[in-house]
C-alpha atoms as a PDB file:
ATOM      1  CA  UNK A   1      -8.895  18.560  18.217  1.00  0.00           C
ATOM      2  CA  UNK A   2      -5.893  16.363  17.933  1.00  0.00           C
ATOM      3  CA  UNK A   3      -3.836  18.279  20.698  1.00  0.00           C
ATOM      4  CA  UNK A   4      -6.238  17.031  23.177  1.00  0.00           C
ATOM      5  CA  UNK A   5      -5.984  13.204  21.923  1.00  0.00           C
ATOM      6  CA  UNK A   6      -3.080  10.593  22.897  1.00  0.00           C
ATOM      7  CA  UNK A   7      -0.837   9.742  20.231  1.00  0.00           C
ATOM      8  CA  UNK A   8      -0.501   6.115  19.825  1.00  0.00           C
ATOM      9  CA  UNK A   9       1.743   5.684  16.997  1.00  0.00           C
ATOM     10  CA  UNK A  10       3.231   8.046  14.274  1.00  0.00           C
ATOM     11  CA  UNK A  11       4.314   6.132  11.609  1.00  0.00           C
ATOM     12  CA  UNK A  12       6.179   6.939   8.226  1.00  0.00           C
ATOM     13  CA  UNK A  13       2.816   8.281   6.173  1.00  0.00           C
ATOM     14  CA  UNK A  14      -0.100   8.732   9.234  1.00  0.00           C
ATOM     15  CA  UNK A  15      -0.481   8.987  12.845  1.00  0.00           C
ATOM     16  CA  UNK A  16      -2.983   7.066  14.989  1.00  0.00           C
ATOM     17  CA  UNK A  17      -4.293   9.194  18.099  1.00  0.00           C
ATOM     18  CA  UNK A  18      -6.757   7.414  20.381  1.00  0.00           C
ATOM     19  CA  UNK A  19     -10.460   8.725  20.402  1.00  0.00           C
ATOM     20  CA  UNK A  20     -12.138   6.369  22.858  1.00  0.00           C
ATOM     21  CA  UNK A  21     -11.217   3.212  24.311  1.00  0.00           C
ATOM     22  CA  UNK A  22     -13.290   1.694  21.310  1.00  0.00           C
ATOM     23  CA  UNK A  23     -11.468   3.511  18.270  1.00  0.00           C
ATOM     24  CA  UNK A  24      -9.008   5.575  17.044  1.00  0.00           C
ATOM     25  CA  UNK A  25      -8.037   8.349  14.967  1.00  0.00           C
ATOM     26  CA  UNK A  26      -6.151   8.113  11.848  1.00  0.00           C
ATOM     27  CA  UNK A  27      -4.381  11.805  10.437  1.00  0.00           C
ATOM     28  CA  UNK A  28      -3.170  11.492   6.945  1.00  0.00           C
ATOM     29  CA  UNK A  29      -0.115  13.295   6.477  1.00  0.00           C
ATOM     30  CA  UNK A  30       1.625  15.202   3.685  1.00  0.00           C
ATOM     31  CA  UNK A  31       4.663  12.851   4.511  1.00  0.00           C
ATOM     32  CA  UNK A  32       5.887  10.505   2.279  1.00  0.00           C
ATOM     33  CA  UNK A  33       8.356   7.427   2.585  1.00  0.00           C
ATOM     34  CA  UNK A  34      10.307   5.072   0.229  1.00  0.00           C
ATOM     35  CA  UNK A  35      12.486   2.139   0.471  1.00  0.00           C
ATOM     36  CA  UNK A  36      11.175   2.297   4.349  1.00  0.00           C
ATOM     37  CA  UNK A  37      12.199   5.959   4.030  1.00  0.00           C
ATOM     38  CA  UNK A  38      11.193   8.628   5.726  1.00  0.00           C
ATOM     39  CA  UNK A  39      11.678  11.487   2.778  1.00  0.00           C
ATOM     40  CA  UNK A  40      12.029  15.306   4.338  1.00  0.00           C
ATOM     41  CA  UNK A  41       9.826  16.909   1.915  1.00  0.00           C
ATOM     42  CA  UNK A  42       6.332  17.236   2.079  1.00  0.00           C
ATOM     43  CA  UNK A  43       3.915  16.351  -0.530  1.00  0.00           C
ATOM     44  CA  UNK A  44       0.916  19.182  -0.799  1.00  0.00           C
ATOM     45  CA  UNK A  45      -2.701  17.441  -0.934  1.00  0.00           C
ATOM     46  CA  UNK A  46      -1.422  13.884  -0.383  1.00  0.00           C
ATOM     47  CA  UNK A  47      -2.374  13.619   3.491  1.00  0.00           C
ATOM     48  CA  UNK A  48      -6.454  14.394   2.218  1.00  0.00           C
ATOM     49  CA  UNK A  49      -5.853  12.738  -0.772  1.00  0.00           C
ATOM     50  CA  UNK A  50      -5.041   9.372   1.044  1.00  0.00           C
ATOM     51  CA  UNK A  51      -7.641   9.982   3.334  1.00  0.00           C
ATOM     52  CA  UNK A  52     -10.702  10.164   1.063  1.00  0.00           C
ATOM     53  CA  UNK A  53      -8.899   7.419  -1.445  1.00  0.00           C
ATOM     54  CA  UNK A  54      -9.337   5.045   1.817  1.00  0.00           C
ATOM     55  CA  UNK A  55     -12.683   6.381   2.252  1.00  0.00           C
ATOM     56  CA  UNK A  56     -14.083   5.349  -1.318  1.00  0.00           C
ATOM     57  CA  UNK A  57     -12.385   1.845  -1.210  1.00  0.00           C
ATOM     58  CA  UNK A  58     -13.820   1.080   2.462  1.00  0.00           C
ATOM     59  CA  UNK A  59     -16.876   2.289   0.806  1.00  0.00           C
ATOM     60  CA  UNK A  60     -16.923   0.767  -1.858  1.00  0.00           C
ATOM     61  CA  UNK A  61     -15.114  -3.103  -1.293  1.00  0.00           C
ATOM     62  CA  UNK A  62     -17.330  -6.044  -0.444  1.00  0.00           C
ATOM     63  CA  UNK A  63     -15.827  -6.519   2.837  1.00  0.00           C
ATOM     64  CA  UNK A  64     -16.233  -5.628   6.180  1.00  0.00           C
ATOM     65  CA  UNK A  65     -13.660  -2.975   7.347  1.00  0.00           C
ATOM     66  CA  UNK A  66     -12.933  -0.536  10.496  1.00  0.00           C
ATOM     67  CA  UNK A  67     -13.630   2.309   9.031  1.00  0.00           C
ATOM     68  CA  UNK A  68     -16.684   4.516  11.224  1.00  0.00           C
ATOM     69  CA  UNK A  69     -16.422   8.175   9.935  1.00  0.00           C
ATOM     70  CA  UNK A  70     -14.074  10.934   8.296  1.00  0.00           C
ATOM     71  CA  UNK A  71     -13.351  13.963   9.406  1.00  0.00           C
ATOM     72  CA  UNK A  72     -12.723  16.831   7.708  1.00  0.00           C
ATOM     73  CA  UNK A  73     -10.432  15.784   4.546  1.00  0.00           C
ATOM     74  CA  UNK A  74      -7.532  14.079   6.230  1.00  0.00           C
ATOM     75  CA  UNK A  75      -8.615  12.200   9.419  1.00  0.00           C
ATOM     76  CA  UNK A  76     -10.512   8.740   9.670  1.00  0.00           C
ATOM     77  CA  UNK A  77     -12.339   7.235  13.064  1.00  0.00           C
ATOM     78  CA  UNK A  78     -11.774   3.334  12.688  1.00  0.00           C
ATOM     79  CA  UNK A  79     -12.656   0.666  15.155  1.00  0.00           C
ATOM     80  CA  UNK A  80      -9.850  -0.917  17.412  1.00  0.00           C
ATOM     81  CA  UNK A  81      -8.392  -3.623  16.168  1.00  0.00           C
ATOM     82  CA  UNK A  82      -6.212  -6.763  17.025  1.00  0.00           C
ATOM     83  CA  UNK A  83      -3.886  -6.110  13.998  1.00  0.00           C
ATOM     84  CA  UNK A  84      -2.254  -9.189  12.401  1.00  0.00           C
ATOM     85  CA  UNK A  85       1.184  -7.812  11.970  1.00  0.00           C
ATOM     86  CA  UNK A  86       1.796  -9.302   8.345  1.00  0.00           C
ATOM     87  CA  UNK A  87       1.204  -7.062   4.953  1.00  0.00           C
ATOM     88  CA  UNK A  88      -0.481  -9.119   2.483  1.00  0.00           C
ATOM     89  CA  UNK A  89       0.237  -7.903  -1.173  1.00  0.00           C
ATOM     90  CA  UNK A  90      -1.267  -9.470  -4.312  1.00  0.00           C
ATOM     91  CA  UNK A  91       0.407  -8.856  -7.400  1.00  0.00           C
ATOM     92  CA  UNK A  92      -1.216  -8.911 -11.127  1.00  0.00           C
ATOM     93  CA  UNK A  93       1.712  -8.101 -13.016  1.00  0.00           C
ATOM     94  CA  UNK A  94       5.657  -8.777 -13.163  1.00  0.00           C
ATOM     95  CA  UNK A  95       7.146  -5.551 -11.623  1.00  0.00           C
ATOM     96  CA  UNK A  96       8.686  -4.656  -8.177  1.00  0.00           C
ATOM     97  CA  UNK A  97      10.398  -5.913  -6.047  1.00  0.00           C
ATOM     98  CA  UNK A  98       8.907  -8.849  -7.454  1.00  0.00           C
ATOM     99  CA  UNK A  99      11.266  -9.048 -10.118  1.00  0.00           C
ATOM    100  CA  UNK A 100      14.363  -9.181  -8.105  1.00  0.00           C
ATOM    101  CA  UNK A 101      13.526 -11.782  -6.104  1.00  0.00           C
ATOM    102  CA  UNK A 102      12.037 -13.569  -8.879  1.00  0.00           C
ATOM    103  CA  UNK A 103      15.420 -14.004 -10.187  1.00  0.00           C
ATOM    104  CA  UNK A 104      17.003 -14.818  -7.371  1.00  0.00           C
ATOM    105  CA  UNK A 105      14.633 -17.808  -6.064  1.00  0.00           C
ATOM    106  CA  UNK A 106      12.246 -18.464  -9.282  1.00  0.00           C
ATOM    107  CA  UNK A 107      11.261 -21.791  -7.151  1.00  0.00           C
ATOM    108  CA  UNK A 108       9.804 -19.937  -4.185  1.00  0.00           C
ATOM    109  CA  UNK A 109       7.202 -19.344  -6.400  1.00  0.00           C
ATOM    110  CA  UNK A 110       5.701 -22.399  -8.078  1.00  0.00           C
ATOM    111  CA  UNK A 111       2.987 -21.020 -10.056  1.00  0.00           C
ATOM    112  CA  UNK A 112       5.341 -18.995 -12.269  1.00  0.00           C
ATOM    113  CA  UNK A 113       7.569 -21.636 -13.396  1.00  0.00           C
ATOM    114  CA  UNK A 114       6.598 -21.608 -16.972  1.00  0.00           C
ATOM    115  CA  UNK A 115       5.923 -17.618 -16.941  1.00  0.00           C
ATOM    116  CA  UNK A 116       8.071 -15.914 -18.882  1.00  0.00           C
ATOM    117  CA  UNK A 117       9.379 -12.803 -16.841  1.00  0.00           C
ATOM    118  CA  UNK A 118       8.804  -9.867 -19.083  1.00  0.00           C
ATOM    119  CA  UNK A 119       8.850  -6.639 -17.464  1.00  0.00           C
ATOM    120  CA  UNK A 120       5.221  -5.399 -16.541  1.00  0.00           C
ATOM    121  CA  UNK A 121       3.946  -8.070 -17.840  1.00  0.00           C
ATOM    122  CA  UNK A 122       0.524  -9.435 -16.782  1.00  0.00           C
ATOM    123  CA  UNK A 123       0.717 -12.821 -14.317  1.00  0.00           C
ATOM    124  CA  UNK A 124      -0.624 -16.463 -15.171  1.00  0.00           C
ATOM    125  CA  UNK A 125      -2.964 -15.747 -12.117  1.00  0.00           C
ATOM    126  CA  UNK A 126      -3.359 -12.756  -9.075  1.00  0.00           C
ATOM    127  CA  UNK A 127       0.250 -14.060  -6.537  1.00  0.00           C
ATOM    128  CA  UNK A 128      -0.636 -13.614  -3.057  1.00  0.00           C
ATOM    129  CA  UNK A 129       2.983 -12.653  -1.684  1.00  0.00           C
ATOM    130  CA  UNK A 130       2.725 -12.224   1.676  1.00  0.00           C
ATOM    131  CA  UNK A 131       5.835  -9.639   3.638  1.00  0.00           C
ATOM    132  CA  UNK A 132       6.284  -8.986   7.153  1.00  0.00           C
ATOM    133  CA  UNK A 133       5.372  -6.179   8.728  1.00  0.00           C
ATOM    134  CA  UNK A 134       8.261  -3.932  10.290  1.00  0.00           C
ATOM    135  CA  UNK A 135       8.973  -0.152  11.131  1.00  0.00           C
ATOM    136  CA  UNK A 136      12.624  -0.426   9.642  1.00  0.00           C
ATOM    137  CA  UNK A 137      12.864  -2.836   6.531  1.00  0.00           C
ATOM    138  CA  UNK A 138       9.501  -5.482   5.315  1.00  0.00           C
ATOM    139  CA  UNK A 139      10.607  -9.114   3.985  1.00  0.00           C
ATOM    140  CA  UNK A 140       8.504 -11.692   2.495  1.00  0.00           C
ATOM    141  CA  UNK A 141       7.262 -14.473   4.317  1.00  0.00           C
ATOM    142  CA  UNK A 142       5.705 -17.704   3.066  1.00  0.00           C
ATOM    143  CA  UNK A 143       2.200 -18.975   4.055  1.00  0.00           C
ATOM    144  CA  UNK A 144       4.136 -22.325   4.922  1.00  0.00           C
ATOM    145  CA  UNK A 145       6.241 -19.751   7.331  1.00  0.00           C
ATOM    146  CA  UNK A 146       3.528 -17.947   8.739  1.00  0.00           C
ATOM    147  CA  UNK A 147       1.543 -20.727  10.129  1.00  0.00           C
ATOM    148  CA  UNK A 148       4.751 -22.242  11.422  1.00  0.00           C
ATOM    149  CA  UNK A 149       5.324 -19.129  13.720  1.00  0.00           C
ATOM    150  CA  UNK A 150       2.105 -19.241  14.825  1.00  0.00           C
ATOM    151  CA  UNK A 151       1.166 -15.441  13.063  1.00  0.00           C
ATOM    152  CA  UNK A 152      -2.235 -17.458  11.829  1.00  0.00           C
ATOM    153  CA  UNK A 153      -3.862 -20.645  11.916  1.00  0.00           C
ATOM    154  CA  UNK A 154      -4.056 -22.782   8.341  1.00  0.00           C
ATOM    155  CA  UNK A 155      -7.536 -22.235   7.970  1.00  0.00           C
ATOM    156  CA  UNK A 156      -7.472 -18.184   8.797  1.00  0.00           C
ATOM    157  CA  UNK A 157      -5.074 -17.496   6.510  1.00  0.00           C
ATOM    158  CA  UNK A 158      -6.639 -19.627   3.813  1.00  0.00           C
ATOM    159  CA  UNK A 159      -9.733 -17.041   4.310  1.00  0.00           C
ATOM    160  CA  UNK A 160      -7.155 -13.967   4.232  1.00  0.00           C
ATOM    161  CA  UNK A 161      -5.817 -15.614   1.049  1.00  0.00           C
ATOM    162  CA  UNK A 162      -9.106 -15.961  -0.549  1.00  0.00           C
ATOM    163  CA  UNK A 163     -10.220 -12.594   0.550  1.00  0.00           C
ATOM    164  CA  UNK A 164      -7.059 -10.543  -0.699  1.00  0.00           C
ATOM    165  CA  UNK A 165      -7.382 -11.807  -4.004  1.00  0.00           C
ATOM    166  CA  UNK A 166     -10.844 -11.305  -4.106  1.00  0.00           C
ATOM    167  CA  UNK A 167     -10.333  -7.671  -3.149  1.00  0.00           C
ATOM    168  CA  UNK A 168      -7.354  -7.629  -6.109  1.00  0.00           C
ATOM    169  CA  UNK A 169      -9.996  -8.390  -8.341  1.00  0.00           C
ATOM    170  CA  UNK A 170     -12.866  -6.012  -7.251  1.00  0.00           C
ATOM    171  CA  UNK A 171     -10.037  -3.471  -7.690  1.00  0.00           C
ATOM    172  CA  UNK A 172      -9.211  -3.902 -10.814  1.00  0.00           C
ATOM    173  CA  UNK A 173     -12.746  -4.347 -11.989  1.00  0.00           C
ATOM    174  CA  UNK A 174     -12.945  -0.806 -10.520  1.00  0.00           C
ATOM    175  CA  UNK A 175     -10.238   0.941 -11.992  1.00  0.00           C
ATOM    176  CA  UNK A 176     -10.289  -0.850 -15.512  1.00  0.00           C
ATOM    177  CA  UNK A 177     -13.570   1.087 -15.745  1.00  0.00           C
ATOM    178  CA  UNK A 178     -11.883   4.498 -14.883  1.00  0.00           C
ATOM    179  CA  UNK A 179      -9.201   3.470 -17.542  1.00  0.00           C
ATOM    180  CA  UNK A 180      -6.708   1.575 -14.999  1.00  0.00           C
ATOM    181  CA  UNK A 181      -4.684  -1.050 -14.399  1.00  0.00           C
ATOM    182  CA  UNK A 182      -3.767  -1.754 -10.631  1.00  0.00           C
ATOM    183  CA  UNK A 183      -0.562  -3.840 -11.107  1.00  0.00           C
ATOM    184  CA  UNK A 184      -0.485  -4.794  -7.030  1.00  0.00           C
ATOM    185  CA  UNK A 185      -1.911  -3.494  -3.887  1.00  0.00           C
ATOM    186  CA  UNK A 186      -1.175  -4.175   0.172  1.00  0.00           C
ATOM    187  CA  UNK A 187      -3.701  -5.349   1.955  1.00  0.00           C
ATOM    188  CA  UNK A 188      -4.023  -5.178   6.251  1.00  0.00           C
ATOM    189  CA  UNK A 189      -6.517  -7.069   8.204  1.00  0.00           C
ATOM    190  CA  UNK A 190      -7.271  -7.140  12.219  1.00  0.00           C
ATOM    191  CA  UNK A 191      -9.212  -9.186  14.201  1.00  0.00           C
ATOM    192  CA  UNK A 192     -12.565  -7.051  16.479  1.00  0.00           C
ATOM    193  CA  UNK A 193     -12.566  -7.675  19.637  1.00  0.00           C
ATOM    194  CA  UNK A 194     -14.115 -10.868  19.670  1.00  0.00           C
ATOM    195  CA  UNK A 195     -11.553 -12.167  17.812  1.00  0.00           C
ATOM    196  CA  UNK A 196     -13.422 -13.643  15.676  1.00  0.00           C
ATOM    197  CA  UNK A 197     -14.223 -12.099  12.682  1.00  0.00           C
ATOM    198  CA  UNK A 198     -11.448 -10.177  10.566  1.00  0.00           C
ATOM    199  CA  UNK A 199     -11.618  -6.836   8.990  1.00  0.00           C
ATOM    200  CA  UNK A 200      -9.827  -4.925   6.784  1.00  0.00           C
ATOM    201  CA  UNK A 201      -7.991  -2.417   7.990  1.00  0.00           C
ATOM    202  CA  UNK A 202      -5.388   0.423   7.692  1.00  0.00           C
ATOM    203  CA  UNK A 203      -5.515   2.215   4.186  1.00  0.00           C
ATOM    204  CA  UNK A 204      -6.056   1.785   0.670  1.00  0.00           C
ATOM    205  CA  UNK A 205      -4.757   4.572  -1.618  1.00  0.00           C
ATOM    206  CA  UNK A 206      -1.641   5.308  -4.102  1.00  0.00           C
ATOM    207  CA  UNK A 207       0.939   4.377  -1.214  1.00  0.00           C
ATOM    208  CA  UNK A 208      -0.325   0.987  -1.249  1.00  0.00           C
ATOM    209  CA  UNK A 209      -0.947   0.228  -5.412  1.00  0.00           C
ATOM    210  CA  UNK A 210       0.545   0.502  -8.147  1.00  0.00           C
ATOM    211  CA  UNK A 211      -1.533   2.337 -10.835  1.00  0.00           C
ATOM    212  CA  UNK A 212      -0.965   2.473 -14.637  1.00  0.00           C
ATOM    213  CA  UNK A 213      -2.851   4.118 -17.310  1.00  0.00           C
ATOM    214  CA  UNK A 214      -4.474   1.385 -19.997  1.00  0.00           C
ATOM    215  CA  UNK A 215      -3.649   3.628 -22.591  1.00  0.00           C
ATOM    216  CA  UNK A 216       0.065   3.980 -21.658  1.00  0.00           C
ATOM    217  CA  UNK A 217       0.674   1.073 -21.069  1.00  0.00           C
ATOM    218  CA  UNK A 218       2.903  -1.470 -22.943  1.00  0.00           C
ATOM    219  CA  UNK A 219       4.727  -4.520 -21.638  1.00  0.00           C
ATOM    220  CA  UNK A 220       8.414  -4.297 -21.548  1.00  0.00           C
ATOM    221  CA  UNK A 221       8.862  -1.120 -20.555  1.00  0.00           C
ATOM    222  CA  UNK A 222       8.812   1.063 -17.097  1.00  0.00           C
ATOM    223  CA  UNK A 223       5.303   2.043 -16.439  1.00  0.00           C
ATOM    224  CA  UNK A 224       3.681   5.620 -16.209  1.00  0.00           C
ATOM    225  CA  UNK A 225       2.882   5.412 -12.596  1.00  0.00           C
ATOM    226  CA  UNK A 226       0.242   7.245 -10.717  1.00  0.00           C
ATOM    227  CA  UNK A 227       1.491   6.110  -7.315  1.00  0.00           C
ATOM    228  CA  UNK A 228       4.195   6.395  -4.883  1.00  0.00           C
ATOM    229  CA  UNK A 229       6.374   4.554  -7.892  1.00  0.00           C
ATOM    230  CA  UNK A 230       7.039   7.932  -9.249  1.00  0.00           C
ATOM    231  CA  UNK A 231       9.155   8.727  -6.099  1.00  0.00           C
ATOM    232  CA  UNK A 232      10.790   4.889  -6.357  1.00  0.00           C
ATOM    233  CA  UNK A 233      11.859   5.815  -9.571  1.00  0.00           C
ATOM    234  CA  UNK A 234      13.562   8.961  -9.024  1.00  0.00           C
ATOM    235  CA  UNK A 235      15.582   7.470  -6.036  1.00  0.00           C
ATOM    236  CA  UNK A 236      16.741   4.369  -8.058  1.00  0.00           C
ATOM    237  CA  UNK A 237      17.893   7.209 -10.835  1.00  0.00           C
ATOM    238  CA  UNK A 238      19.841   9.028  -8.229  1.00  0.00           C
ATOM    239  CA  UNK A 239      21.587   5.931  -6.739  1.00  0.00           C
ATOM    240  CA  UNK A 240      19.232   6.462  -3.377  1.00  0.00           C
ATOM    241  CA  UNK A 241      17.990   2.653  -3.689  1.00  0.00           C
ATOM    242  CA  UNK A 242      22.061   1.329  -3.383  1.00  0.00           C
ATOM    243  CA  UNK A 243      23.101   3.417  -0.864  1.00  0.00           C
ATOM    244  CA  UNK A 244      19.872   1.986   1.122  1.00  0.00           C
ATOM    245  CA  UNK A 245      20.443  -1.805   0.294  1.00  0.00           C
ATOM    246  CA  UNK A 246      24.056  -1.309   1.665  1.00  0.00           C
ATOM    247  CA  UNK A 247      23.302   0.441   4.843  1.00  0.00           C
ATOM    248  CA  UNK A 248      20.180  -1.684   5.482  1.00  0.00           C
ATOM    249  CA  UNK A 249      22.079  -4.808   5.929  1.00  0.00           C
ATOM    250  CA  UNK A 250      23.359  -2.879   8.830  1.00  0.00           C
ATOM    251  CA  UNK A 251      20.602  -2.349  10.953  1.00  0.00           C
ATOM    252  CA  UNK A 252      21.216   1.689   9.805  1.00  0.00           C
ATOM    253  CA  UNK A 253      19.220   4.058   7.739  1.00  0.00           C
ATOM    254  CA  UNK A 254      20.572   6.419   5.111  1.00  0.00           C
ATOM    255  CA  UNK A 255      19.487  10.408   5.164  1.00  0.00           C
ATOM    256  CA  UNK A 256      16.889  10.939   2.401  1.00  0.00           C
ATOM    257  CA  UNK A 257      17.129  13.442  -0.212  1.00  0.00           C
ATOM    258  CA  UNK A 258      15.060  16.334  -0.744  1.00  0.00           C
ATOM    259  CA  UNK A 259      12.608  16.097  -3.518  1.00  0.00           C
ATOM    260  CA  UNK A 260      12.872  18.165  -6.614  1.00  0.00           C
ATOM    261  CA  UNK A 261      10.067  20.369  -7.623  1.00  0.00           C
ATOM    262  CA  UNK A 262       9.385  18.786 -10.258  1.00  0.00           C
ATOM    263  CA  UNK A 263       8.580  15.436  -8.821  1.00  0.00           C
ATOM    264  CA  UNK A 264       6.726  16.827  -5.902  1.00  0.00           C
ATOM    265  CA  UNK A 265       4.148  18.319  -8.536  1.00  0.00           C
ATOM    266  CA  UNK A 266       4.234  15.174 -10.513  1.00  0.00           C
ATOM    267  CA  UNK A 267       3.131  13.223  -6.977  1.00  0.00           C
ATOM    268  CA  UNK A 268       0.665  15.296  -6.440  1.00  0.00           C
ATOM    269  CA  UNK A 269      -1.082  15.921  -9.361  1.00  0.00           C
ATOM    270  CA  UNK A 270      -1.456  12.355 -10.385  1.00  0.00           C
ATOM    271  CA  UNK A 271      -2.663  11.156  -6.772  1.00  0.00           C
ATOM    272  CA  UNK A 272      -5.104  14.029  -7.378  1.00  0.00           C
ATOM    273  CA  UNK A 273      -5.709  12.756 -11.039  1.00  0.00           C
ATOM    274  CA  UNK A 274      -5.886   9.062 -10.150  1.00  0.00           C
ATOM    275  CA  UNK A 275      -8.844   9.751  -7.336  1.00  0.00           C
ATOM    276  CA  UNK A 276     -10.847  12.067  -9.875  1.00  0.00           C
ATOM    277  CA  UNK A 277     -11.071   9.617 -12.390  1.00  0.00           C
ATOM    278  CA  UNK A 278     -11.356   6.436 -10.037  1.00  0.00           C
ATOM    279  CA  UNK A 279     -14.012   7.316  -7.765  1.00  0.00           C
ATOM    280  CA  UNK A 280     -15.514   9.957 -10.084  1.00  0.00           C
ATOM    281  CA  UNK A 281     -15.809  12.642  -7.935  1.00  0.00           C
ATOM    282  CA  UNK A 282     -14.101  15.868  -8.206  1.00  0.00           C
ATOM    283  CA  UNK A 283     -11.401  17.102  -5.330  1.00  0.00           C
ATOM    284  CA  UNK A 284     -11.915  20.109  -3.984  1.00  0.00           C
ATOM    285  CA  UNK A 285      -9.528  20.880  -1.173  1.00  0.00           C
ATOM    286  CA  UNK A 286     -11.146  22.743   2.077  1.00  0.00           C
ATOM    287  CA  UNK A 287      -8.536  24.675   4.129  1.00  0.00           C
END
């Protein structure tokens, strides 16, 4: 079905193919990426388990979105968008890349400046943190920046603002009830056609969160993840992270590791894990 369809885009995680001049087709693949990573190994399930994570958010969310139909376990139809080429994360908790930059610029961000910076530790209120959006290395952006350049109007991204943290909220509503806490999550919108009204778009799964179990966790301390942190992790361990901070500032990318065993089953299993006990429905893989 796909060999017959033009490939748009292929991207680090999922390739777009285009179905009709109305929509496209989204295949979620086994790949994974960190750091803005390709990583050569494949992770077994992910690709369907992305793919029907997506599917229970769109569902679910009070928000219009793009998505029209799944097929089989690892391939979405969504409308055509206008995509507004920002990524707009909303943290809950002190953790991250957050951290870093925290302590390098606390006064970029005003409404922490009597938080004390405790590892994992829950924030005042949701932060809207906006990044850019880029094939080779994200960067945050602030909303003072983004109107400036003309990426939205005031009053546009006051609505994406309002929206995103909305959607942070609904979230975590969600998975507190499945026994989770969803420490941050990345948000894309696009406008329809019209250009008018904006959707969400593009995915919603363990790529795009961080996930924590309540009853593991404790401020302080690294978290228990049931995400893509997992993988973060073990490249930070293994000096990965340097080596790509050094050859980043270069324009160049470094040649990713191959991923133990052990951590490949870890992935897996708690992607798997995570989606059982957050949408309450139980996986069942179809070949």
């Amino acid at each position: 079905m796909i060999l017959n369809l033009k490939l748009i885009h292929k991207g680090k995680v999922k390739d777009v193919y285009e179905e009709d001049e109305n929509t496209y087709l989204f295949h979620f693949s086994d790949r994974i990426s960190a750091f803005d990573v390709e990583m050569p190994t494949m992770i077994p399930m992910k690709g369907k388990i992305l793919c029907q994570f997506a599917k229970f958010w769109f569902d679910k969310l009070d928000i219009e979105n793009h998505m029209i139909a799944t097929r089989d376990q690892d391939k979405m139809i969504v409308k055509k968008l206008k995509m507004i080429p920002l990524e707009f994360i909303v943290r809950g908790y002190f953790y991250g890349s957050l951290i870093e930059r925290f302590a390098r610029a606390p006064d970029y961000y005003p409404s922490l400046r009597k938080f004390e910076p405790i590892l994992a530790s829950r924030l005042p209120e949701p932060l809207f943190d906006p990044t850019t959006k880029s094939n080779t290395h994200d960067i945050s952006i602030s909303e003072d920046q983004i109107v400036d350049r003309g990426l939205l109007s005031l009053d546009k991204l006051a609505y994406i603002k309002e929206t995103s943290i909305n959607l942070y909220r609904q979230m975590s509503t969600i998975v507190g009830r499945a026994g989770f806490i969803i420490a941050d999550t990345k948000f894309e919108f696009g406008h329809d056609v019209s250009g008018n009204l904006i959707l969400l778009a593009d995915s919603l799964g363990p790529d795009e969160f961080r996930l924590w179990r309540k009853s593991e966790y404790i401020p302080g301390k690294v978290q228990e993840s049931y995400d893509k942190q997992i993988l973060r992790d073990w490249l930070i361990s293994t000096g990965f992270k340097v080596i790509v901070d050094e050859v980043s500032s270069k324009g160049l990318k470094p040649v990713a590791p191959n991923i133990p065993s052990e951590i490949i089953s870890r992935l897996s299993s708690r992607y798997i894990f995570a989606y059982e006990q957050i949408s309450n429905t139980r996986f069942e893989s179809v070949s």
